[in-house]
PDB file of N, CA and C in Angstrom:
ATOM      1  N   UNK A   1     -23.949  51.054 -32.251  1.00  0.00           N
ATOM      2  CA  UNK A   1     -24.584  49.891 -32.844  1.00  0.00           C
ATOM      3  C   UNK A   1     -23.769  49.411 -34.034  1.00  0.00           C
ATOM      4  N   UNK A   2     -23.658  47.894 -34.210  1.00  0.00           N
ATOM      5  CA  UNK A   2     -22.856  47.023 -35.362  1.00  0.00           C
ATOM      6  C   UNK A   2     -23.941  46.361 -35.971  1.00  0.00           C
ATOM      7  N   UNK A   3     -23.559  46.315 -37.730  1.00  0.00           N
ATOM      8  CA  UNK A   3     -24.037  45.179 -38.006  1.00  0.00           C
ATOM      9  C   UNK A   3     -23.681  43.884 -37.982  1.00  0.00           C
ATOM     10  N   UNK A   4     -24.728  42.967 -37.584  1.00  0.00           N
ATOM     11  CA  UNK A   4     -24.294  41.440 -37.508  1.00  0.00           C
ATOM     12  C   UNK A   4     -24.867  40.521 -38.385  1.00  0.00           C
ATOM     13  N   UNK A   5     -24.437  39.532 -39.325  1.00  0.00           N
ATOM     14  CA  UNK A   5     -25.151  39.033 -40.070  1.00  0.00           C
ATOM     15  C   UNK A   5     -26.096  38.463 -39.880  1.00  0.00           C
ATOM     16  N   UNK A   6     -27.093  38.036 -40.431  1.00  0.00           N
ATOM     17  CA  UNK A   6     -28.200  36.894 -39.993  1.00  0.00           C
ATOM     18  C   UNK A   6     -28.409  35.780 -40.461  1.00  0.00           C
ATOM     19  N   UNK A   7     -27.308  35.586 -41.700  1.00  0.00           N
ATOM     20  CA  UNK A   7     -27.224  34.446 -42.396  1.00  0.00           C
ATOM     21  C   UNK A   7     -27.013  32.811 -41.075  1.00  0.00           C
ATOM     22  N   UNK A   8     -26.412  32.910 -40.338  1.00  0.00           N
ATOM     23  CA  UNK A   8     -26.209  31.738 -39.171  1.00  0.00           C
ATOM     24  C   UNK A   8     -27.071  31.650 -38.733  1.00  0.00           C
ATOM     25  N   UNK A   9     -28.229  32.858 -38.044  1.00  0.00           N
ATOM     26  CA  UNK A   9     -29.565  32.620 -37.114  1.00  0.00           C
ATOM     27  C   UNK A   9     -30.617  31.777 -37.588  1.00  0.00           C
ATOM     28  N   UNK A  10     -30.475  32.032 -39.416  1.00  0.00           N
ATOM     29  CA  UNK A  10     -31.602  31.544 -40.076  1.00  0.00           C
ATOM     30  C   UNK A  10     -31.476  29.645 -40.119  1.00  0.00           C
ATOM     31  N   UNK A  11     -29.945  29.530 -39.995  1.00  0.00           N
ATOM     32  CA  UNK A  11     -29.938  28.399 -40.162  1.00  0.00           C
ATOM     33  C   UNK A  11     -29.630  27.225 -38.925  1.00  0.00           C
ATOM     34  N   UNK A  12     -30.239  28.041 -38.012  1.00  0.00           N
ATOM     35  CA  UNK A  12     -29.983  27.486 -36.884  1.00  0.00           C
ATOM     36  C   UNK A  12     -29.670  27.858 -35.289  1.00  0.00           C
ATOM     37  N   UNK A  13     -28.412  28.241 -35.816  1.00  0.00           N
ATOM     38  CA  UNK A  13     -27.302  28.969 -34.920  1.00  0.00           C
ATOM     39  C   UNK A  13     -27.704  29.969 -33.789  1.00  0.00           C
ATOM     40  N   UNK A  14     -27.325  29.977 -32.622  1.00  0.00           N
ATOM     41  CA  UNK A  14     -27.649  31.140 -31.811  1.00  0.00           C
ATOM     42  C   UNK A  14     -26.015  31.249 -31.484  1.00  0.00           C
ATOM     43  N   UNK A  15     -25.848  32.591 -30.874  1.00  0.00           N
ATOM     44  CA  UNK A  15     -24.650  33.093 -30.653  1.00  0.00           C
ATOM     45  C   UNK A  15     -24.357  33.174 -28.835  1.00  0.00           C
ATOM     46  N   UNK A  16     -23.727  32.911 -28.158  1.00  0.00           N
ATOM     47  CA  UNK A  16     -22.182  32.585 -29.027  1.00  0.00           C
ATOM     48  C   UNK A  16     -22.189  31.049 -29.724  1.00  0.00           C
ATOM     49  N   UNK A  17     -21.728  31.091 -31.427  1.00  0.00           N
ATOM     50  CA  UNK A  17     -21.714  29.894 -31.942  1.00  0.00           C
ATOM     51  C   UNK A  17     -20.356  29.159 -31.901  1.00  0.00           C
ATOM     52  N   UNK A  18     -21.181  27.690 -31.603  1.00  0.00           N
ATOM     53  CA  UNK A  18     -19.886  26.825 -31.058  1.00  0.00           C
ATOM     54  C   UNK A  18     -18.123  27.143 -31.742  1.00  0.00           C
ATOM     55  N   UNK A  19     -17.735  26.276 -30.606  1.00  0.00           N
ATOM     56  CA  UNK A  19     -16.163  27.100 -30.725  1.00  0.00           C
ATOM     57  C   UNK A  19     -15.629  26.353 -31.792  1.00  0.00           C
ATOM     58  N   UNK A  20     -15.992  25.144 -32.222  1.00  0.00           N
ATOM     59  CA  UNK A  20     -15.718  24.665 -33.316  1.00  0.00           C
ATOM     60  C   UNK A  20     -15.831  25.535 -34.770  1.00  0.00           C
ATOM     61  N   UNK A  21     -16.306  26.357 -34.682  1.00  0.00           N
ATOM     62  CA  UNK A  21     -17.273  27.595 -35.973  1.00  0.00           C
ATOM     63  C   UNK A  21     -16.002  28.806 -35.680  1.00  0.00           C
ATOM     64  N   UNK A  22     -16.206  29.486 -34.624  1.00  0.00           N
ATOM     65  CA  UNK A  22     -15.113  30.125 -33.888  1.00  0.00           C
ATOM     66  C   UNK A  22     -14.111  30.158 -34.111  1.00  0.00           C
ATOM     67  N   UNK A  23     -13.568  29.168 -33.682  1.00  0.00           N
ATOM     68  CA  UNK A  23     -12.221  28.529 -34.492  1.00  0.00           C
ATOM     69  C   UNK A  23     -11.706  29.177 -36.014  1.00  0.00           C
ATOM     70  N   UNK A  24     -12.893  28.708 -36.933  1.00  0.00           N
ATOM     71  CA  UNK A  24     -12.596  28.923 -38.280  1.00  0.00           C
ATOM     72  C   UNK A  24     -12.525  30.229 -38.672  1.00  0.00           C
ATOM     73  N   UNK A  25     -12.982  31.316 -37.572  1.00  0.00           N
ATOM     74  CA  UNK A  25     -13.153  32.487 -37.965  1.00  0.00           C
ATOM     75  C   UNK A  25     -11.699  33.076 -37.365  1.00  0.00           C
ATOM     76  N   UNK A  26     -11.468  32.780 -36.091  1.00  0.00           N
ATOM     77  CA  UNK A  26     -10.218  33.145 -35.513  1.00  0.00           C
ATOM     78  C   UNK A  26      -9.074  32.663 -36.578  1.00  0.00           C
ATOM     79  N   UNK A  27      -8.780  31.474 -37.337  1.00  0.00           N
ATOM     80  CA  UNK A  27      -7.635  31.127 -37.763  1.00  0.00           C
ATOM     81  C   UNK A  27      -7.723  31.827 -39.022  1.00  0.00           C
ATOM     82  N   UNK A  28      -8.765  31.456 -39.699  1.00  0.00           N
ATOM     83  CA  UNK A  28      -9.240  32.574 -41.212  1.00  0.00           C
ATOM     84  C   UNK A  28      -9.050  34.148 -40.909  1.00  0.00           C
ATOM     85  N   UNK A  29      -9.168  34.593 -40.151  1.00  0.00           N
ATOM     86  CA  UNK A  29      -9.594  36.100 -39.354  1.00  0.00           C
ATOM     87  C   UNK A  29     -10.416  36.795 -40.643  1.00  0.00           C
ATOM     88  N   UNK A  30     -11.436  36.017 -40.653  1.00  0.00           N
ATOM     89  CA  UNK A  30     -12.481  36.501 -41.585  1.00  0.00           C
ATOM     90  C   UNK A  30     -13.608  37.130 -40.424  1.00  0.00           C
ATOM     91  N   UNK A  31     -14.206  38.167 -40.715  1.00  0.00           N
ATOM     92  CA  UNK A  31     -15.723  38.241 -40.225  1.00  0.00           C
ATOM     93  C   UNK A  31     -17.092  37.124 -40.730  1.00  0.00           C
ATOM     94  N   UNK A  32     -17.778  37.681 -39.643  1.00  0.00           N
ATOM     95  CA  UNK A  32     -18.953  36.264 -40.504  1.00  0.00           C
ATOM     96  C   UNK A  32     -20.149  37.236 -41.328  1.00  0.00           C
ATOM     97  N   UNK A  33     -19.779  38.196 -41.724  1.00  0.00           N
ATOM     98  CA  UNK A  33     -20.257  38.798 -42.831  1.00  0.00           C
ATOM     99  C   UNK A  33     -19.623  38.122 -43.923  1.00  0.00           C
ATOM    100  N   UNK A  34     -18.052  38.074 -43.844  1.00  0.00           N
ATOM    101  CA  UNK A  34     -17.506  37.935 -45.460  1.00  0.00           C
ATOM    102  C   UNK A  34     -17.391  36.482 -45.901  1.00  0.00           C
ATOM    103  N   UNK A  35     -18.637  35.268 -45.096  1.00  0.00           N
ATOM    104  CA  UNK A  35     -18.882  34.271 -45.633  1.00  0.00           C
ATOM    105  C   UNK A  35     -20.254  34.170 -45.962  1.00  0.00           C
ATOM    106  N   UNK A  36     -20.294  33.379 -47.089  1.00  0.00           N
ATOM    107  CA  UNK A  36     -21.334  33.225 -47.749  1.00  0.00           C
ATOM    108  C   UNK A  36     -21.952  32.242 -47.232  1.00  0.00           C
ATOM    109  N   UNK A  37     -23.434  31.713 -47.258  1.00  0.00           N
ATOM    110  CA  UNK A  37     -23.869  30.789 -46.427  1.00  0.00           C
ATOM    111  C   UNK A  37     -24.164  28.949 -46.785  1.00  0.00           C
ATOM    112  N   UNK A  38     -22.896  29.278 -47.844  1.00  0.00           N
ATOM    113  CA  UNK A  38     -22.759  27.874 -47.983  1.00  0.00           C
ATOM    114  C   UNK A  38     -21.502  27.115 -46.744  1.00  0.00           C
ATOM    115  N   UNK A  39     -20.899  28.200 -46.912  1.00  0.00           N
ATOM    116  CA  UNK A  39     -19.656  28.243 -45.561  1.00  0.00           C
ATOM    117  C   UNK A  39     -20.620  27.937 -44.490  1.00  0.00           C
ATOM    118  N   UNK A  40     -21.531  28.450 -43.781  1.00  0.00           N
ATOM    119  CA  UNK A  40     -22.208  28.553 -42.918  1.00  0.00           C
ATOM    120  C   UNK A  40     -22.551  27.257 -42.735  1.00  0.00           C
ATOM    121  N   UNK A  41     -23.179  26.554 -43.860  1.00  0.00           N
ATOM    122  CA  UNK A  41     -24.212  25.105 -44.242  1.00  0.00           C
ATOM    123  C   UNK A  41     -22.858  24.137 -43.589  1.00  0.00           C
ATOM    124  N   UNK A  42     -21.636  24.477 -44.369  1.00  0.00           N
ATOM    125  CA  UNK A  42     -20.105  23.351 -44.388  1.00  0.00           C
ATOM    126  C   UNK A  42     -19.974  23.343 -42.962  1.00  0.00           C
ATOM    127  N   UNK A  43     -19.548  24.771 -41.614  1.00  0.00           N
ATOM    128  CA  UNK A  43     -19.238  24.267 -40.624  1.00  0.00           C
ATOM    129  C   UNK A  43     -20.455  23.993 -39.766  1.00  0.00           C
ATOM    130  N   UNK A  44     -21.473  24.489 -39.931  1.00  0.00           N
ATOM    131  CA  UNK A  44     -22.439  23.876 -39.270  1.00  0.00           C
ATOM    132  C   UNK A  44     -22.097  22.081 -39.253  1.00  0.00           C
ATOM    133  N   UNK A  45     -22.750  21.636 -40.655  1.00  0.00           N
ATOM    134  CA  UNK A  45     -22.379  20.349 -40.244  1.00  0.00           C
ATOM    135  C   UNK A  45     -21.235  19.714 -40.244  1.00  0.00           C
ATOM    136  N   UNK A  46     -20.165  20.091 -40.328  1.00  0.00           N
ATOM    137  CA  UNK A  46     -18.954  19.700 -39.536  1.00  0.00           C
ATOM    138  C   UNK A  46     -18.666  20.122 -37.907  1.00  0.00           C
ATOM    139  N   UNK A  47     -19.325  20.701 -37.754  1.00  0.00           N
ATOM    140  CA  UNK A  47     -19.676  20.686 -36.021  1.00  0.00           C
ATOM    141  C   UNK A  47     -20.282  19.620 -35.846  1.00  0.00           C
ATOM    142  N   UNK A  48     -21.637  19.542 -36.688  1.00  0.00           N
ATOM    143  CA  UNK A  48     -22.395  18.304 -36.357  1.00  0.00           C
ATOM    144  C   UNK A  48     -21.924  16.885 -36.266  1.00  0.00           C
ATOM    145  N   UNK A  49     -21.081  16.264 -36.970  1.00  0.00           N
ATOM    146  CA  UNK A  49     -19.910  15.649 -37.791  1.00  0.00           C
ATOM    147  C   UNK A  49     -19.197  15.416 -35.799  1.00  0.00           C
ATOM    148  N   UNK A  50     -18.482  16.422 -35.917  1.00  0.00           N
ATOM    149  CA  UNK A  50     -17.478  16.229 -34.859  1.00  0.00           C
ATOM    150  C   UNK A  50     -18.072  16.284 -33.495  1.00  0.00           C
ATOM    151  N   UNK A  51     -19.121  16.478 -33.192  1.00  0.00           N
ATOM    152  CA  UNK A  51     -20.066  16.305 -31.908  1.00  0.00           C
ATOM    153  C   UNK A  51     -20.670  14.760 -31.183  1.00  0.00           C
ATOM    154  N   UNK A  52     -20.663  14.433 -32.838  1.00  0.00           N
ATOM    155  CA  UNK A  52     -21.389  13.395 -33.258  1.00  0.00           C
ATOM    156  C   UNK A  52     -20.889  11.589 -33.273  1.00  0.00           C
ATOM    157  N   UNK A  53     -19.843  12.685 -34.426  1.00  0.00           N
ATOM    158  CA  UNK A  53     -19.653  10.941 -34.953  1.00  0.00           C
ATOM    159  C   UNK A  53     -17.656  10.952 -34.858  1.00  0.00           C
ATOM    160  N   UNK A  54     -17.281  12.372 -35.090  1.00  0.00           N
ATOM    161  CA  UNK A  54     -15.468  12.181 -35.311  1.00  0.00           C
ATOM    162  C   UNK A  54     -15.634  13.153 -34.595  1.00  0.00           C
ATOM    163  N   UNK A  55     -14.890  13.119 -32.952  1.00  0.00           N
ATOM    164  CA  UNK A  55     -14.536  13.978 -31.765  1.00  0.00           C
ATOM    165  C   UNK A  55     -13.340  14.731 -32.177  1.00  0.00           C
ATOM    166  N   UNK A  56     -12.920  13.963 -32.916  1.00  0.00           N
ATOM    167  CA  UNK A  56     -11.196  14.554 -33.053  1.00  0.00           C
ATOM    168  C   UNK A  56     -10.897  15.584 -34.124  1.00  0.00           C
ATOM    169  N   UNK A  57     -12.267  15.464 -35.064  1.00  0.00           N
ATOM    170  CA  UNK A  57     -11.935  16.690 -36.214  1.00  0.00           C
ATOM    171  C   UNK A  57     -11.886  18.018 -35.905  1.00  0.00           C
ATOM    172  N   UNK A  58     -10.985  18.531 -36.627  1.00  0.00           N
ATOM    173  CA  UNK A  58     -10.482  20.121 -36.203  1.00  0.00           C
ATOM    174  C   UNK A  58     -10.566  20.645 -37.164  1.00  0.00           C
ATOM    175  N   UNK A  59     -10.543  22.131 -37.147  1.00  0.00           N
ATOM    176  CA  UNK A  59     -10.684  23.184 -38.231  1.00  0.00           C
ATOM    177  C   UNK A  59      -9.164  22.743 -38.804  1.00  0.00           C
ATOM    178  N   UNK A  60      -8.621  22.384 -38.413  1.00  0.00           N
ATOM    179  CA  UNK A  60      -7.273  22.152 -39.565  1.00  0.00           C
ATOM    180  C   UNK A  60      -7.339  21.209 -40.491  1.00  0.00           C
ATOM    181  N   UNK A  61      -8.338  20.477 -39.964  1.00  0.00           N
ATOM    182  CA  UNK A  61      -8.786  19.654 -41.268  1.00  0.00           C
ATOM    183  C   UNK A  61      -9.837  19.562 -42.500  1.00  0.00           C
ATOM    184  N   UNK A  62     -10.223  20.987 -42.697  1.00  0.00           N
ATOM    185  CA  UNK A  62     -10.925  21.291 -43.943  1.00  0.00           C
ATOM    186  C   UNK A  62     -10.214  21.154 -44.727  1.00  0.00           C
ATOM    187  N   UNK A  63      -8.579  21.926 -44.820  1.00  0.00           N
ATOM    188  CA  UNK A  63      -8.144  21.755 -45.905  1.00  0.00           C
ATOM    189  C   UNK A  63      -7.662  20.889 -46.863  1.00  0.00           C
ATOM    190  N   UNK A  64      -8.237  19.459 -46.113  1.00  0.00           N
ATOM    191  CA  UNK A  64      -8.388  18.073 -47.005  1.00  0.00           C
ATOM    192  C   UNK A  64      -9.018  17.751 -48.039  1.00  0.00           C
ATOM    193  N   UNK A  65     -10.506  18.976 -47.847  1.00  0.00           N
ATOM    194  CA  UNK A  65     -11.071  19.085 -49.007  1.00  0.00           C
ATOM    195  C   UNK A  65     -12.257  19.739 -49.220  1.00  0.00           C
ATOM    196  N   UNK A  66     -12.035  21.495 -48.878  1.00  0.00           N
ATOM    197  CA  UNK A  66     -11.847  22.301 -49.164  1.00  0.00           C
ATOM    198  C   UNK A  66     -11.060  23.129 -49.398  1.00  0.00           C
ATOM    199  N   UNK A  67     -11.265  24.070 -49.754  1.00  0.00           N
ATOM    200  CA  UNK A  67     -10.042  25.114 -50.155  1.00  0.00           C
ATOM    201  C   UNK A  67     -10.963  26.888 -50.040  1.00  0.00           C
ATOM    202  N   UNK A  68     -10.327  27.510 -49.465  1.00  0.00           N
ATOM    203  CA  UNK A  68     -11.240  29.039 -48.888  1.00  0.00           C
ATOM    204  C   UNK A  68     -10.922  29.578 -50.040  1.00  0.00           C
ATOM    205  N   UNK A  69     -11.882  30.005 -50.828  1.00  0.00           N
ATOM    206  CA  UNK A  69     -11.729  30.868 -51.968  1.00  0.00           C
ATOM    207  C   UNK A  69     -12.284  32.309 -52.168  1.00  0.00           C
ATOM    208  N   UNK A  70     -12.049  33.654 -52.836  1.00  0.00           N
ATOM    209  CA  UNK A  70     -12.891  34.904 -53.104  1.00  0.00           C
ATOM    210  C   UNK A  70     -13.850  34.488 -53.806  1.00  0.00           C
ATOM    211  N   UNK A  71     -14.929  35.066 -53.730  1.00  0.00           N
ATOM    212  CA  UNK A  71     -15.812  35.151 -54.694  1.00  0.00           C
ATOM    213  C   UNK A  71     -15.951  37.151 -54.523  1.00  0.00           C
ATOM    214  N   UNK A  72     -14.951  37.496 -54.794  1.00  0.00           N
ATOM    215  CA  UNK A  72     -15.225  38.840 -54.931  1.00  0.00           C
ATOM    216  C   UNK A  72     -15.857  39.827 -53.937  1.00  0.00           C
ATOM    217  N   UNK A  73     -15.923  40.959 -53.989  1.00  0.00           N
ATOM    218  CA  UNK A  73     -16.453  41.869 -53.135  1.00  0.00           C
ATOM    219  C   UNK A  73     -15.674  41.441 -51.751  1.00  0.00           C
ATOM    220  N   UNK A  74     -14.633  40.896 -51.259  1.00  0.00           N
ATOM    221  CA  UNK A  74     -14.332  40.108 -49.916  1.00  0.00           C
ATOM    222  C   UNK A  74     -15.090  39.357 -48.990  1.00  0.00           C
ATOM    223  N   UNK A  75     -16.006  38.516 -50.345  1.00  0.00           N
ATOM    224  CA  UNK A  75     -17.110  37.278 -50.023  1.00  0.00           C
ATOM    225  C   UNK A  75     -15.916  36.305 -50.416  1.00  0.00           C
ATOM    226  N   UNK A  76     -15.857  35.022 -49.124  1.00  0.00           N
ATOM    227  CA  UNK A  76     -15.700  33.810 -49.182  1.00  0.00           C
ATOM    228  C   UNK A  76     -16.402  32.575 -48.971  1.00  0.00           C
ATOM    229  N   UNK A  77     -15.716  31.910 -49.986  1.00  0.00           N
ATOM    230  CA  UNK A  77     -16.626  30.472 -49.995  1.00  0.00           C
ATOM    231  C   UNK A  77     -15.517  29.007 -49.844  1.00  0.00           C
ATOM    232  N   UNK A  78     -16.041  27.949 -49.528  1.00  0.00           N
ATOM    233  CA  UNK A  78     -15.264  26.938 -48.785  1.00  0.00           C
ATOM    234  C   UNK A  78     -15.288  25.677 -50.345  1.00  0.00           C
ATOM    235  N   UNK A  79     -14.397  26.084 -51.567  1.00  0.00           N
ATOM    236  CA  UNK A  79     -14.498  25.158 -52.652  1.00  0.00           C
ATOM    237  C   UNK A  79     -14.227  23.983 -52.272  1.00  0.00           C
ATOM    238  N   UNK A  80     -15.286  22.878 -52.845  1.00  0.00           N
ATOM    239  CA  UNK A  80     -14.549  21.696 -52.231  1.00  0.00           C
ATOM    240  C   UNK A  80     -13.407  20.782 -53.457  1.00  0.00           C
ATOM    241  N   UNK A  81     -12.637  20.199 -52.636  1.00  0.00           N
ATOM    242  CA  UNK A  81     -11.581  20.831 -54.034  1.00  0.00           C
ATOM    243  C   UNK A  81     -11.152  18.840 -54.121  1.00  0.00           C
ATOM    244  N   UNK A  82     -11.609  17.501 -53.372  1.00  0.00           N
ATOM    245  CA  UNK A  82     -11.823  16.355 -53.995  1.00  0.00           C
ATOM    246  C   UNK A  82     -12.697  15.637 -53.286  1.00  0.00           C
ATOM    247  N   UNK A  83     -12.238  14.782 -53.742  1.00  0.00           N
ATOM    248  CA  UNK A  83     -13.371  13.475 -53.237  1.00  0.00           C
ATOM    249  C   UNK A  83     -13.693  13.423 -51.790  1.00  0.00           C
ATOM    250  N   UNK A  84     -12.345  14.112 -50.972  1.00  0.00           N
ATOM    251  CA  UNK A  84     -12.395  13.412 -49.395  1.00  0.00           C
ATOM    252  C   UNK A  84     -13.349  14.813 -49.025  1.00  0.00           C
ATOM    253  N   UNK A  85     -13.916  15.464 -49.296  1.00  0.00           N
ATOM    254  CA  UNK A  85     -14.699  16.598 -49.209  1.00  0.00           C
ATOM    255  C   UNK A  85     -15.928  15.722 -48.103  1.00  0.00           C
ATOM    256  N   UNK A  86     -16.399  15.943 -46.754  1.00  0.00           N
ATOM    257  CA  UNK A  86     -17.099  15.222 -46.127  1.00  0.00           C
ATOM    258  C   UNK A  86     -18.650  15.337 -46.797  1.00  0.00           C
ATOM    259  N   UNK A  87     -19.189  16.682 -47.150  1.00  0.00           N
ATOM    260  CA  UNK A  87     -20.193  17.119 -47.597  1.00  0.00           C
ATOM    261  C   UNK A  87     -20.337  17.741 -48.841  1.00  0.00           C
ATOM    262  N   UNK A  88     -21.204  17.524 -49.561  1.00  0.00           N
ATOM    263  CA  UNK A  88     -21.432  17.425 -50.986  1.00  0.00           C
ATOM    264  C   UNK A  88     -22.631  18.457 -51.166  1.00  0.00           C
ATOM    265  N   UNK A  89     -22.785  18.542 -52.060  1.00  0.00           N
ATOM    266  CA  UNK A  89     -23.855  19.800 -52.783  1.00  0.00           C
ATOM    267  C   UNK A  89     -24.429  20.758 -51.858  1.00  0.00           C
ATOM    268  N   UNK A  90     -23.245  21.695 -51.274  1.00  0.00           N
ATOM    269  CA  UNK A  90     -24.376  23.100 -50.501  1.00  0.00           C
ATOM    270  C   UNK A  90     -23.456  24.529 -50.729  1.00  0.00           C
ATOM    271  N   UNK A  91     -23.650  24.174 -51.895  1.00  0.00           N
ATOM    272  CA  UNK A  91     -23.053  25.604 -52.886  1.00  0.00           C
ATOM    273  C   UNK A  91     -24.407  26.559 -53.117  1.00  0.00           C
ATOM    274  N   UNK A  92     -25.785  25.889 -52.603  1.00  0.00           N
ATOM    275  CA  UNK A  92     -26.519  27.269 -53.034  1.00  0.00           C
ATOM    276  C   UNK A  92     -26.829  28.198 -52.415  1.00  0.00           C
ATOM    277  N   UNK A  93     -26.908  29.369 -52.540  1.00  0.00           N
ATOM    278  CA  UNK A  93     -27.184  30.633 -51.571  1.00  0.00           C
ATOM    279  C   UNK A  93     -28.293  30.659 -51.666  1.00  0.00           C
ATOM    280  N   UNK A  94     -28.916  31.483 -50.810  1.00  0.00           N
ATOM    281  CA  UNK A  94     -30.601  32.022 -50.710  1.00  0.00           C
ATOM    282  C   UNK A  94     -30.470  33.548 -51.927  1.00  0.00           C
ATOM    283  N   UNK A  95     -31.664  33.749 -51.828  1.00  0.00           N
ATOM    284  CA  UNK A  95     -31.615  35.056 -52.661  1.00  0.00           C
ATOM    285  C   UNK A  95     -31.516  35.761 -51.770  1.00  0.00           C
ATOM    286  N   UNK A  96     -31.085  37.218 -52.159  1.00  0.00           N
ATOM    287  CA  UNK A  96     -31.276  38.467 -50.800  1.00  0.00           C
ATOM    288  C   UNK A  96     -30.191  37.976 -49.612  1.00  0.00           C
ATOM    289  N   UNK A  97     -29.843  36.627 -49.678  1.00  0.00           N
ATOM    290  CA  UNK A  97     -28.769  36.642 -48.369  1.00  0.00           C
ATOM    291  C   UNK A  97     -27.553  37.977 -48.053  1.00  0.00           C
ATOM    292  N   UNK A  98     -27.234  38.462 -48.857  1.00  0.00           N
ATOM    293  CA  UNK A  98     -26.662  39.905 -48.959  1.00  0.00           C
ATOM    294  C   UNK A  98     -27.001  40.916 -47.975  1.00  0.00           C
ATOM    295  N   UNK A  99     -28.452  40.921 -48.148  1.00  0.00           N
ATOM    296  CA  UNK A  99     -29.119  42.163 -46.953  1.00  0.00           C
ATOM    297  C   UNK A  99     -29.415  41.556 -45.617  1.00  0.00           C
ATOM    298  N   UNK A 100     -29.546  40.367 -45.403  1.00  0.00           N
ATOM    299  CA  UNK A 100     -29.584  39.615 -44.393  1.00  0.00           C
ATOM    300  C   UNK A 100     -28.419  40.085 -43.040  1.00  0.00           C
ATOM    301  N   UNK A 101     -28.882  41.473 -42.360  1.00  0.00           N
ATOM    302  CA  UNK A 101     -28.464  42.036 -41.451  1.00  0.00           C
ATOM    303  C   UNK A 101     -29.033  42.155 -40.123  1.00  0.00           C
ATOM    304  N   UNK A 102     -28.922  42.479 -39.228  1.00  0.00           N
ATOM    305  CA  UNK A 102     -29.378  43.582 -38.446  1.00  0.00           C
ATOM    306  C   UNK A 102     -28.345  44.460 -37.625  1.00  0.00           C
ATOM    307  N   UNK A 103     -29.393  45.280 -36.497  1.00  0.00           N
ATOM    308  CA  UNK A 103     -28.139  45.922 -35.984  1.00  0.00           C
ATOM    309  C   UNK A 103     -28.102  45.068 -34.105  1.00  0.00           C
ATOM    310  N   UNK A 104     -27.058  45.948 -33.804  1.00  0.00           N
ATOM    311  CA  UNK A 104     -26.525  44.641 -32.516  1.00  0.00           C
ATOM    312  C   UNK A 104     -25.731  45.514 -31.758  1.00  0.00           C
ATOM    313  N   UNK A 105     -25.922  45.827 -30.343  1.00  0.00           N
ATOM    314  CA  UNK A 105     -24.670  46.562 -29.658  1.00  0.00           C
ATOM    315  C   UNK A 105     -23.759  45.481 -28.856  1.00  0.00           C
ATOM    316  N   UNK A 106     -22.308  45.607 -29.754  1.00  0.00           N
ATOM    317  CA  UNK A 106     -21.280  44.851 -29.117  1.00  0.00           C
ATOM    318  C   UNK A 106     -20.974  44.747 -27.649  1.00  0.00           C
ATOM    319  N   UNK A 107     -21.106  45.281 -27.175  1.00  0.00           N
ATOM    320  CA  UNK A 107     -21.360  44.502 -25.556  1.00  0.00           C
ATOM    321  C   UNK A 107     -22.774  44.248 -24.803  1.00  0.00           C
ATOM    322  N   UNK A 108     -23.285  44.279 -25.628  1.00  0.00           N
ATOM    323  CA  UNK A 108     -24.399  43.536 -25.166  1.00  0.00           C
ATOM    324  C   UNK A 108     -24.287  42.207 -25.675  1.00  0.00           C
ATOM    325  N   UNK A 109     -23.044  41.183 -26.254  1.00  0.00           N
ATOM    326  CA  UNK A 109     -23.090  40.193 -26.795  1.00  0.00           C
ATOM    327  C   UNK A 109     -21.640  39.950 -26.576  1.00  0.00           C
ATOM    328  N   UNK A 110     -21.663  38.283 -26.499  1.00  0.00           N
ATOM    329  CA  UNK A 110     -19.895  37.652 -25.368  1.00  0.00           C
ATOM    330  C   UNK A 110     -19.391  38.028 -26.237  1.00  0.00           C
ATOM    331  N   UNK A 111     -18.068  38.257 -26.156  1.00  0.00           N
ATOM    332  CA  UNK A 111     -16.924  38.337 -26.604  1.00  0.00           C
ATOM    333  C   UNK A 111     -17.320  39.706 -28.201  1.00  0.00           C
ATOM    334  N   UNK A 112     -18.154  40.421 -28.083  1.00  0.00           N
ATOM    335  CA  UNK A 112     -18.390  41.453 -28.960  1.00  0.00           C
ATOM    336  C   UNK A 112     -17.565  42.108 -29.480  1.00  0.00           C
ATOM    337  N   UNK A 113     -16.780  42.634 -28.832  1.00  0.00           N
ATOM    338  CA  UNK A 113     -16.017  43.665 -28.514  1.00  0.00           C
ATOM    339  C   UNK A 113     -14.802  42.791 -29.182  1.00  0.00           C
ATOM    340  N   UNK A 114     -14.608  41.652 -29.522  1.00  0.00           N
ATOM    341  CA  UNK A 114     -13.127  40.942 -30.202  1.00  0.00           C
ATOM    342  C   UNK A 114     -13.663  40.584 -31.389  1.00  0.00           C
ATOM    343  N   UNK A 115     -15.075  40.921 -31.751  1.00  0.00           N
ATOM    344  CA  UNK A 115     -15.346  40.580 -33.203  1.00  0.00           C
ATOM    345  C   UNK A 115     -14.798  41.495 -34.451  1.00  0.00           C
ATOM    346  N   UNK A 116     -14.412  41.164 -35.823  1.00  0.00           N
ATOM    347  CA  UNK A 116     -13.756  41.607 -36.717  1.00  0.00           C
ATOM    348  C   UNK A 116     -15.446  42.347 -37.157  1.00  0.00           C
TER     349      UNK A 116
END
């Protein structure tokens, strides 16, 4: 048994989460433990964003305006770093998002077994 975060479920998300999200984790090779769930809030709706309204946006284009930063402990967060930033104020965390776990057996879930 693994732990898997629960910060994504709460906000929506069921797994496997779109490949647009995916993406950001494969090129970052971050786990989705070591984002905080403002990250979570950013590609959510930049999925939404590119489903929606811009087909063509790609994870290569955060870094227009964001920037992946530590916040310590090997927690990351997505600073937005100017104006062309698509989304604005979702820097706040929940309380307790930290313990926000459970447990999960990797093949009982797609692609498990290639998760960080």
């Amino acid at each position: 048994m693994d732990l898997f975060f629960g910060v994504p479920f709460l906000l929506g998300l069921r797994y496997p989460f779109p490949e647009f999200i995916m993406q950001f984790f494969r090129i970052t090779d971050l786990s989705f433990a070591q984002t905080m769930p403002m990250v979570w809030r950013v590609l959510i709706v930049l999925n939404h964003i590119k489903n929606f309204h811009i087909p063509d946006l790609c994870i290569e284009d955060i870094p227009i305006g964001y920037h992946l930063r530590s916040h310590g402990n090997s927690r990351f967060l997505l600073f937005s770093t100017s104006r062309n930033s698509l989304i604005l104020k979702v820097t706040k965390n929940e309380d307790g998002w930290q313990r926000n776990f459970f447990f999960v057996r990797r093949d009982s879930i797609a692609e498990g077994d290639n998760l960080r």
